[in-house]
Protein backbone atom coordinates (compact mmCIF):
# COMPACT_ATOMS: atom_id res chain seq x y z
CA UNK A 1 48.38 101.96 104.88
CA UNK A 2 48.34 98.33 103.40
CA UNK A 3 44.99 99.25 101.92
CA UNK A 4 46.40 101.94 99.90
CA UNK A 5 49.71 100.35 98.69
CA UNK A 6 47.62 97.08 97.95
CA UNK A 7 45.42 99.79 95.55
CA UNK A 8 48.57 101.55 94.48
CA UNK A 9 50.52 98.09 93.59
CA UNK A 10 47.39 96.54 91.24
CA UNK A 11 47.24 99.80 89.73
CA UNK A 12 50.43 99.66 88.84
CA UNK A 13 51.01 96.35 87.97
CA UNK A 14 47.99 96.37 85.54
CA UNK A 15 49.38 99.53 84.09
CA UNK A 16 52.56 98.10 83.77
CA UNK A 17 50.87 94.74 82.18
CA UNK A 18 49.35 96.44 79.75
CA UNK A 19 52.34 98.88 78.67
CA UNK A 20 54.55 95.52 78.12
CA UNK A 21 51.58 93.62 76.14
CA UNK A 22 51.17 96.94 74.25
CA UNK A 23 55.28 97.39 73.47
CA UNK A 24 55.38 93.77 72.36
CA UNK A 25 52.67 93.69 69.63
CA UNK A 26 54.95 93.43 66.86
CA UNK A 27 55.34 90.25 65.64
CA UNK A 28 58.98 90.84 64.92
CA UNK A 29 59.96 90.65 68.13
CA UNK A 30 61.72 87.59 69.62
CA UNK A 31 59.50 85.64 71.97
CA UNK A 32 62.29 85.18 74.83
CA UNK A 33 62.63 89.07 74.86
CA UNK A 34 58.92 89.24 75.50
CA UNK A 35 59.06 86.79 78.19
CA UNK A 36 61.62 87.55 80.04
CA UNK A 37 60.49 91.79 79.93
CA UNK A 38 57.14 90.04 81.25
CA UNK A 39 59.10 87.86 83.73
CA UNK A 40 61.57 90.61 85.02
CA UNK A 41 58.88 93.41 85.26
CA UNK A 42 55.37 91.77 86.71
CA UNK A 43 57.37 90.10 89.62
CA UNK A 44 56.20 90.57 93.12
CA UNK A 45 57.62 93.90 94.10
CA UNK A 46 57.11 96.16 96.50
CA UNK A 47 55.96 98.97 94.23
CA UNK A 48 57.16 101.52 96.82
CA UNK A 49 58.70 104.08 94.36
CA UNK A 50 55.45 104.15 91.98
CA UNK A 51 53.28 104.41 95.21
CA UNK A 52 55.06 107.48 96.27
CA UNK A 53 54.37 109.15 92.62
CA UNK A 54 50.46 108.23 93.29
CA UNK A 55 50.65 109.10 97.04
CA UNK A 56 52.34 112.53 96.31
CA UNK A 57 50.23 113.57 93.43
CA UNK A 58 46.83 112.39 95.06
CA UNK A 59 47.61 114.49 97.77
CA UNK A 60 48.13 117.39 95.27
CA UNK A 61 44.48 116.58 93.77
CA UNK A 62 46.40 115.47 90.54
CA UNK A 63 44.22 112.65 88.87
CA UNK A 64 45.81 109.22 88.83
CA UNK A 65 45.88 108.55 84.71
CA UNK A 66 47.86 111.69 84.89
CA UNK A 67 50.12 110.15 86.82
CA UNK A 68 50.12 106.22 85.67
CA UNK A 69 52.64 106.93 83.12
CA UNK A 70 55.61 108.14 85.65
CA UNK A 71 54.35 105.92 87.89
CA UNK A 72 55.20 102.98 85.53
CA UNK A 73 58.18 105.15 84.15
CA UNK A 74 60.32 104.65 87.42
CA UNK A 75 59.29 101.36 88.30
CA UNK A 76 60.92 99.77 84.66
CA UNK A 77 63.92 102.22 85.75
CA UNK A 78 63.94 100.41 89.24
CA UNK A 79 63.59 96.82 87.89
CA UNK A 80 65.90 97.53 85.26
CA UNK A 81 68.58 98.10 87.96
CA UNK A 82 67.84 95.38 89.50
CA UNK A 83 67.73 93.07 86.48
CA UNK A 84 71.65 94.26 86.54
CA UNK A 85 72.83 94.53 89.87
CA UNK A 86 71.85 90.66 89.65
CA UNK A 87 74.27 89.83 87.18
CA UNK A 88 77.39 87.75 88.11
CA UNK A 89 79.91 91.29 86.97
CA UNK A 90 77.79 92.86 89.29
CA UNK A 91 76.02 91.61 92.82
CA UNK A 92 75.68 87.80 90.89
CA UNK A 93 72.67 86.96 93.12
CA UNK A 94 70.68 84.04 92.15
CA UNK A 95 67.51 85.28 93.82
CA UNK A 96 65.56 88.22 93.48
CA UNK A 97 61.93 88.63 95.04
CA UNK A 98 62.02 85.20 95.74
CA UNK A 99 61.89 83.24 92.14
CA UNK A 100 65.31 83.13 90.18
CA UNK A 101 66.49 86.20 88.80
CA UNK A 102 66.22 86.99 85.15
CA UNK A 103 69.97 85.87 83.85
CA UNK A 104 69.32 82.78 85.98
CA UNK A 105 66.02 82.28 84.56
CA UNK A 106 67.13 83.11 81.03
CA UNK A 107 70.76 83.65 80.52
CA UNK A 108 73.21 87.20 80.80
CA UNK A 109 72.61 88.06 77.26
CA UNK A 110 69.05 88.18 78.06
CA UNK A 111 69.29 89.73 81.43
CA UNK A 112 71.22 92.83 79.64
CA UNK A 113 68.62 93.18 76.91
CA UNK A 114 66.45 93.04 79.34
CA UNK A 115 67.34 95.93 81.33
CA UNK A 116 68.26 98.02 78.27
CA UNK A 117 64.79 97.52 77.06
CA UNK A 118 63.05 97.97 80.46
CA UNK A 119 64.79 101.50 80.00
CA UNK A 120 64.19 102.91 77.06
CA UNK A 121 60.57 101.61 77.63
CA UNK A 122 60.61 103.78 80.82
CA UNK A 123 61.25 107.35 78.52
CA UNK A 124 59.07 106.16 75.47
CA UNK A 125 55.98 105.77 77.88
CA UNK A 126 57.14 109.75 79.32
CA UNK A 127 57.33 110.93 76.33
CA UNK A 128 54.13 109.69 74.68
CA UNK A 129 51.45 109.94 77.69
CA UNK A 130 48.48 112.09 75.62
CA UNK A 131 47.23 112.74 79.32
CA UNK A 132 50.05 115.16 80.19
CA UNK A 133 51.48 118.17 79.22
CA UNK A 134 54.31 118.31 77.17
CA UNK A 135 55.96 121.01 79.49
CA UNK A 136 55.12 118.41 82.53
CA UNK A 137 56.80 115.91 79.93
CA UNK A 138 59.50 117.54 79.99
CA UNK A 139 60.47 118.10 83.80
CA UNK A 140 59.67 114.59 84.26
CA UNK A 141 61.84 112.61 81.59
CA UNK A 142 64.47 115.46 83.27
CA UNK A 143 63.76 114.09 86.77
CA UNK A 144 64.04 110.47 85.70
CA UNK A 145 67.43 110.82 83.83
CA UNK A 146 69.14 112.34 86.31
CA UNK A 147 68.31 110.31 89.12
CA UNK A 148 68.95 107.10 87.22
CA UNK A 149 72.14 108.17 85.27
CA UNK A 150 75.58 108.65 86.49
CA UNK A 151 75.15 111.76 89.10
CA UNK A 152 72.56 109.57 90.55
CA UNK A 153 71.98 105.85 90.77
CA UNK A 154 74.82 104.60 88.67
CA UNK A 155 77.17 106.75 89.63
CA UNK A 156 76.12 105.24 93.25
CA UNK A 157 76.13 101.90 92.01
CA UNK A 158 79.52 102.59 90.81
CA UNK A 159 80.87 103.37 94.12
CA UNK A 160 79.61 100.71 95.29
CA UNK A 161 81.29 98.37 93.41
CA UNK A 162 84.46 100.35 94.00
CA UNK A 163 84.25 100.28 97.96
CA UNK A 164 84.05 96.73 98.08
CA UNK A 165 86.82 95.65 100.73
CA UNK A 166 87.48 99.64 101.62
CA UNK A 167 85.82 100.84 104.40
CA UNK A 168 83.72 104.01 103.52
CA UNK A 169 83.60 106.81 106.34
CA UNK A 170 79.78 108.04 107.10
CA UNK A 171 79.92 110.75 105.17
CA UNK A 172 80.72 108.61 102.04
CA UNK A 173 78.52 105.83 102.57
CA UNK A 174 75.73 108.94 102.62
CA UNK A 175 76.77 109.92 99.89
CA UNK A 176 76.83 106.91 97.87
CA UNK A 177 73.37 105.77 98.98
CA UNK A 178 71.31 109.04 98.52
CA UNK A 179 73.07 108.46 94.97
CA UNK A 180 72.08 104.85 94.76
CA UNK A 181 68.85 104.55 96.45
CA UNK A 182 67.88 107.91 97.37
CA UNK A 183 68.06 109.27 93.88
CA UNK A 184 65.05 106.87 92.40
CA UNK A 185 63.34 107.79 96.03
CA UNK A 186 64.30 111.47 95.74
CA UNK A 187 62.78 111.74 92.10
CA UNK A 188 59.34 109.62 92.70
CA UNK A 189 58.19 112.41 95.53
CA UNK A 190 59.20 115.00 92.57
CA UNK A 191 57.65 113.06 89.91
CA UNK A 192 54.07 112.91 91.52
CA UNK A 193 54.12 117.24 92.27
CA UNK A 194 55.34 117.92 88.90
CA UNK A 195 52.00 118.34 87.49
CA UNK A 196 50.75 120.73 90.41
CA UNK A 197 51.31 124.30 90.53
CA UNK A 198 52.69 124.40 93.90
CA UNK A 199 55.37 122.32 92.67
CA UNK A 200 58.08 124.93 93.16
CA UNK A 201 57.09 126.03 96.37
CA UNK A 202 57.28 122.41 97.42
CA UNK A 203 60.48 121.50 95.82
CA UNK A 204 63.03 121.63 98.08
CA UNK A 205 61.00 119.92 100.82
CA UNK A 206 60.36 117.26 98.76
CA UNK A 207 63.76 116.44 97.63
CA UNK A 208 65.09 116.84 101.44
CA UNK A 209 61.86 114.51 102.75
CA UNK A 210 63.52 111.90 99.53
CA UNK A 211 66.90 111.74 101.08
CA UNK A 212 65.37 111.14 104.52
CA UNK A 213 63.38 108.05 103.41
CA UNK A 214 65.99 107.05 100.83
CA UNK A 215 68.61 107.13 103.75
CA UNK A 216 66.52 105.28 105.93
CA UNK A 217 65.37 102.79 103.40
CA UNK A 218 68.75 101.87 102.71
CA UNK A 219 69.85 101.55 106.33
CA UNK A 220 66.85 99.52 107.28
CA UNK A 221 68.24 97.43 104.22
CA UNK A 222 71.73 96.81 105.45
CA UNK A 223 69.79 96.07 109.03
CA UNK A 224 68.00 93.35 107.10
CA UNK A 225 70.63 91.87 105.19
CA UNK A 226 72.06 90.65 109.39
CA UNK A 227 68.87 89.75 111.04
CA UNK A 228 66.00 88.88 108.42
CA UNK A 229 66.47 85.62 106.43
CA UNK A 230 66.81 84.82 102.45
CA UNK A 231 62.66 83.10 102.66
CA UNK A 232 61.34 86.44 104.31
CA UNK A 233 64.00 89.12 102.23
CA UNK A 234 63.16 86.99 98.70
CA UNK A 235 66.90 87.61 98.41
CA UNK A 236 70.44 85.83 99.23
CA UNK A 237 70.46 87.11 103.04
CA UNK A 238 74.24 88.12 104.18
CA UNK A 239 75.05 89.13 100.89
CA UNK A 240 76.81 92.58 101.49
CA UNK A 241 78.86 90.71 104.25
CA UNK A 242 79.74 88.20 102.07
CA UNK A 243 81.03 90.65 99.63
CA UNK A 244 82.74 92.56 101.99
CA UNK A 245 80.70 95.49 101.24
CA UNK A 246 80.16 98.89 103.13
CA UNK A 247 77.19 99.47 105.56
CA UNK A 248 76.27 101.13 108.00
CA UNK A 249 76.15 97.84 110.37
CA UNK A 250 79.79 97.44 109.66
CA UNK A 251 80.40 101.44 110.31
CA UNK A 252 78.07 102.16 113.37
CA UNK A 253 77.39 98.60 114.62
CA UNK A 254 73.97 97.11 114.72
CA UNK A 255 72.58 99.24 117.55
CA UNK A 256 73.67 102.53 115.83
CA UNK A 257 72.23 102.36 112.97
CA UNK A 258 69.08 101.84 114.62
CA UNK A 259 69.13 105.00 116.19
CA UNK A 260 70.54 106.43 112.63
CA UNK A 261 67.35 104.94 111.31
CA UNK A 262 65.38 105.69 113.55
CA UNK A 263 66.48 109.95 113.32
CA UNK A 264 66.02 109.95 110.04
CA UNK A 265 62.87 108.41 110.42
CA UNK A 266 62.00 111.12 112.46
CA UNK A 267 63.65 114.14 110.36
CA UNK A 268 61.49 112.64 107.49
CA UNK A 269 58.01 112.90 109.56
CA UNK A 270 58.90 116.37 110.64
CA UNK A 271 59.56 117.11 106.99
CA UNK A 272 56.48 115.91 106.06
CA UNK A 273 54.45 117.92 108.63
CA UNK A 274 56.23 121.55 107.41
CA UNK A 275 55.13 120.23 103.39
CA UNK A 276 51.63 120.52 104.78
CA UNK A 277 50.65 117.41 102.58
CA UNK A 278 47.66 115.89 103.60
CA UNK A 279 48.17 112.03 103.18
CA UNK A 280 47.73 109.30 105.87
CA UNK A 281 49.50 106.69 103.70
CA UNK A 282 52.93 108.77 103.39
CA UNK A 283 52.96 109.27 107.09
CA UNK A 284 52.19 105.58 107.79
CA UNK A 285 54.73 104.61 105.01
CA UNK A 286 57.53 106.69 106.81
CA UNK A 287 56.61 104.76 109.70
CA UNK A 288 57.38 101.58 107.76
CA UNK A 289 60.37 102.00 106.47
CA UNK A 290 61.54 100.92 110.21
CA UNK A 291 59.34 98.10 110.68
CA UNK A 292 59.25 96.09 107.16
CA UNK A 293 61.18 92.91 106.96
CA UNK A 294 61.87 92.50 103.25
């Protein structure tokens, strides 16, 4: 699998390099917003959500410049977020993917351009990809809106904020996380099928086989933020306890949500085998989601 995602993560950083150099041509434009888009974008990510788009539509014998643009497209959505979760009205970390985050490194005012641009970046490069359709245009700047806007990740970011210092049953802590992380999760398996003609066939597996590895993701997350350490994570570790927040660690215990992990984990792979998708690196990834430390 590292193979793959080490492929699928240069592709899409030099993709994403060369939108940004590309988008910042004009002279007009202030330097510091150029630098910090650079700085807040080409950090050392995971790439997970842009590797699923490649994954997904490899699989489906889509070409990969058909896909580049999406697969950029979600990953300036997903930095974007994090650019303001960081802020100090928000999470106020000091530490994202282990080098200062962008308001630290800049300042707030920056930060928020900085995400606002990292957005509408995301929909210009959608809507302007001569490689696809504009019917496949279409369905994917659809995809992408609603799974970063207010019935998806921040309307999930929203509850979380709210249920600081409230204790969330199950049921609502699913709920805000399939918003929150699943959504961006959810949409990248759509993303990379939208271009195939079995796309509707394949829909509703796909979107269930999102939630699965969104759920996971997020509970592997909360399972990292009590046993890994701020080096390894590249992030303030014991944050959501420190903010009182609601996990599934504080709900299950530790040990639970382990075995919650680990049945999803499992619902995801048997997901994946009904699909009848032929890729090695989404059935190792699956298998990751339990195992990474960071």
């Amino acid at each position: 699998m590292q193979i793959q995602l080490t492929f699928y993560q240069e592709r899409i950083h030099s993709k994403l390099s060369d939108l940004l150099s590309e988008a910042t041509l004009n002279p007009a434009i202030p330097e510091t917003i150029k630098q910090a888009m650079h700085y807040a974008t080409l950090n050392n990510g995971k790439r997970l959500r842009p590797a699923l788009i490649y994954a997904v539509g490899e699989s489906l014998d889509i070409p990969l410049p058909q896909l580049d643009s999406a697969a950029c497209a979600i990953e300036l959505i997903h930095s974007y977020s994090l650019v303001h979760d960081d802020l100090p009205a928000m999470d106020d970390d000091d530490l994202r993917r282990g080098v200062p985050t962008c308001h630290i490194q800049f300042d707030e005012a920056t930060a928020i351009l900085v995400g606002d641009a990292q957005q509408t970046l995301a929909f210009k490069t959608l809507s302007s990809d001569p490689h696809v359709e504009d019917t496949h245009k279409l369905e994917l700047i659809r995809l992408l809106s609603d799974a970063s806007g207010i019935a998806g990740m921040i309307g999930g970011q929203m509850i979380d904020i709210q249920s600081e210092n409230i204790e969330l049953d199950l049921e609502s802590l699913k709920t805000m996380h399939l918003m929150k992380t699943g959504a961006l999760i959810r949409a990248a398996l759509l993303m990379g099928a939208v271009q195939s003609p079995h796309y509707e066939s394949i829909r509703s597996n796909l979107e269930n086989l999102g939630n699965c590895i969104g759920l996971a993701f997020q509970v592997q997350d909360d399972i990292l933020d009590i046993e890994s350490d701020t080096e390894t994570l590249g992030k303030p570790q014991g944050s959501d306890q420190e903010a009182n927040k609601s996990t599934y660690p504080r709900l299950l215990g530790l040990e639970k949500s382990k075995q919650y992990r680990d049945q999803l984990i499992h619902q995801a792979q048997s997901i994946l085998s009904e699909l009848n998708i032929t890729s090695l690196f989404l059935e190792k990834l699956i298998a990751y989601i339990a195992q990474r430390n960071h």
